[in-house]
Protein backbone atom coordinates (compact mmCIF):
# COMPACT_ATOMS: atom_id res chain seq x y z
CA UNK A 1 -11.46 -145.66 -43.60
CA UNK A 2 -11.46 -145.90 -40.14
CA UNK A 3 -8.02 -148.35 -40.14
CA UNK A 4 -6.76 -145.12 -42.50
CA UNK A 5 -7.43 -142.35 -39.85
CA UNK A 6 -5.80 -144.30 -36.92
CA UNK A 7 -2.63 -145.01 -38.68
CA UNK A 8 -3.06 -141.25 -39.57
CA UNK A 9 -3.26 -140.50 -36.11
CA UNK A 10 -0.51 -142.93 -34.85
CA UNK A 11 1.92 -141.76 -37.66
CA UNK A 12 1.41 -138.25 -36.56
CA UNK A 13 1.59 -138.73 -32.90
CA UNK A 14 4.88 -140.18 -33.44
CA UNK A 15 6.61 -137.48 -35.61
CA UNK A 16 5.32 -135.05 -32.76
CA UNK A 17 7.32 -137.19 -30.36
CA UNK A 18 10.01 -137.32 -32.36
CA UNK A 19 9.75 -133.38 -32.79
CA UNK A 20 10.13 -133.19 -29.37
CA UNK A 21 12.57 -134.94 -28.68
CA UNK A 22 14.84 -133.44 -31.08
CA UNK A 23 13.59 -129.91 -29.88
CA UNK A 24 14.64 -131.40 -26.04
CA UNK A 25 18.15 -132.52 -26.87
CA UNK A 26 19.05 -129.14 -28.92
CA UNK A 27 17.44 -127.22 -25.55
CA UNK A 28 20.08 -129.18 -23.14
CA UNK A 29 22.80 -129.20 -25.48
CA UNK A 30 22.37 -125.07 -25.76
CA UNK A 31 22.27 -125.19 -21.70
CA UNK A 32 25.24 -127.28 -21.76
CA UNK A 33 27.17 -124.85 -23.66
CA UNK A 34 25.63 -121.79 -21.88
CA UNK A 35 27.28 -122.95 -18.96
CA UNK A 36 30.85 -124.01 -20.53
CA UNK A 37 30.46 -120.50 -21.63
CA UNK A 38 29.54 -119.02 -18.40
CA UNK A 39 32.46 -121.19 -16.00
CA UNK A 40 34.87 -120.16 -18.49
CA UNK A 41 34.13 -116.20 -18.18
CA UNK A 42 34.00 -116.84 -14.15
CA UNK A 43 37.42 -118.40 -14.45
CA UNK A 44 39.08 -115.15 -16.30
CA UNK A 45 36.82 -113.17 -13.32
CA UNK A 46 38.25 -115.22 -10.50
CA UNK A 47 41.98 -114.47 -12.04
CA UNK A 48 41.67 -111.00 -13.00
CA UNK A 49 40.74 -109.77 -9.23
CA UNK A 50 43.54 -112.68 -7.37
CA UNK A 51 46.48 -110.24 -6.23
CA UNK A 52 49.02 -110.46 -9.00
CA UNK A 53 51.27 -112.01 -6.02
CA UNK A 54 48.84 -115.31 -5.63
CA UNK A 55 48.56 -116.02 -8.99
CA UNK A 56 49.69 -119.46 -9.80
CA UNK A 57 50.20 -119.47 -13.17
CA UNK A 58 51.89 -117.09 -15.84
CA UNK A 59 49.33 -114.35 -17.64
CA UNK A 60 50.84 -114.77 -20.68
CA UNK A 61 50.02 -118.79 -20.02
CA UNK A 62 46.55 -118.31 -18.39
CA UNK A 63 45.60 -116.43 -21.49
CA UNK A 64 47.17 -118.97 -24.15
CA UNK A 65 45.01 -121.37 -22.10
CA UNK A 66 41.91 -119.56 -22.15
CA UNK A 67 41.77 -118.53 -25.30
CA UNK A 68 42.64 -121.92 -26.96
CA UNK A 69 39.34 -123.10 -24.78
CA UNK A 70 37.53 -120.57 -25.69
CA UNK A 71 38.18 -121.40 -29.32
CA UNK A 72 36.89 -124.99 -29.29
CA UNK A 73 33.70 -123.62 -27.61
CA UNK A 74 33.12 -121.29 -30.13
CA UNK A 75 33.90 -123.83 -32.88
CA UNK A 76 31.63 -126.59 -31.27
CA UNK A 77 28.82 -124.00 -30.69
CA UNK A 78 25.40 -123.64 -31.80
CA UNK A 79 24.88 -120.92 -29.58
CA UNK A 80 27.04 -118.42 -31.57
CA UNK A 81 25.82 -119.59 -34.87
CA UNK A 82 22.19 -118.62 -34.40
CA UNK A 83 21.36 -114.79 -34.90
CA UNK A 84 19.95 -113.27 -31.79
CA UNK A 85 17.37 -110.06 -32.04
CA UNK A 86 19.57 -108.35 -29.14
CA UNK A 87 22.96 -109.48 -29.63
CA UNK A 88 25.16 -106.28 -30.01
CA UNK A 89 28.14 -108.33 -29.98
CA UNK A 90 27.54 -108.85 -33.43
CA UNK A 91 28.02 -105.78 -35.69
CA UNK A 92 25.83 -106.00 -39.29
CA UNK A 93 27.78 -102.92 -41.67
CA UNK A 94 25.07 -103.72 -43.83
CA UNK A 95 22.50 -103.05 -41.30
CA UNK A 96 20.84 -99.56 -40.98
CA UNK A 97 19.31 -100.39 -37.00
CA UNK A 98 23.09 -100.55 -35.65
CA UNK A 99 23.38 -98.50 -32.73
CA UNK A 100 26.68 -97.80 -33.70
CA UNK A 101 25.32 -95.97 -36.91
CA UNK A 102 23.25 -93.02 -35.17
CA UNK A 103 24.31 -89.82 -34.09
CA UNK A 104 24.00 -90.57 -30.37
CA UNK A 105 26.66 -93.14 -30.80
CA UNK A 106 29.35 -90.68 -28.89
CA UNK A 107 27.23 -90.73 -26.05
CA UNK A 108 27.51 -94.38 -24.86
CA UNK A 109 29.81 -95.04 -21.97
CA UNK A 110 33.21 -97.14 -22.94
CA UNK A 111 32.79 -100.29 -21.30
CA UNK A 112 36.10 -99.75 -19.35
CA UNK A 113 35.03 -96.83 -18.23
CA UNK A 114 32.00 -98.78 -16.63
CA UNK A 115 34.41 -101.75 -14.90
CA UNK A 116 36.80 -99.21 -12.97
């Protein structure tokens, strides 16, 4: 009985560890992908406010570039597959708790009219 509960307790102390693990490598592949996400949006930054004059490389071009990268990241992405509680990038018709449903909706600011 004793033999029984060890091998119990061995058995469960490694699925834990591999649990964790797991749980680890998902944690620094999101991060990974956070920050593809994040140097990609401070590269369109960093061109947007260069003088139209210093800029290297066609706009047309830039954004053929950008967009095919940010394609692949999307596709590869866990990040964007996974439902967030706060994400109002992500409109749900279907869903009655849409800001964009309720009356107040005309009051929110354009977000152009926040950048200039």
């Amino acid at each position: 009985m004793i033999i029984f509960n060890i091998l119990i307790l061995f058995s469960y102390i490694s699925n834990t560890a591999k649990c964790v693990v797991k749980d680890n490598n998902e944690i620094i592949k999101n991060n990974n992908e956070s920050k593809e996400f994040y140097t990609l949006s401070i590269s369109i930054y960093k061109y947007l406010h260069l003088p139209k004059t210093k800029r290297e490389i066609n706009e047309k071009d830039y954004l053929n570039k950008v967009y095919s990268q940010y394609i692949k990241l999307c596709d590869n992405s866990q990040l964007l597959k996974q439902r967030f509680k706060n994400d109002h990038l992500v409109f749900d018709a279907n869903s009655d708790s849409n800001d964009f449903n309720s009356d107040n909706s005309n009051d929110i600011e354009s977000p152009v009219k926040l950048l200039t």
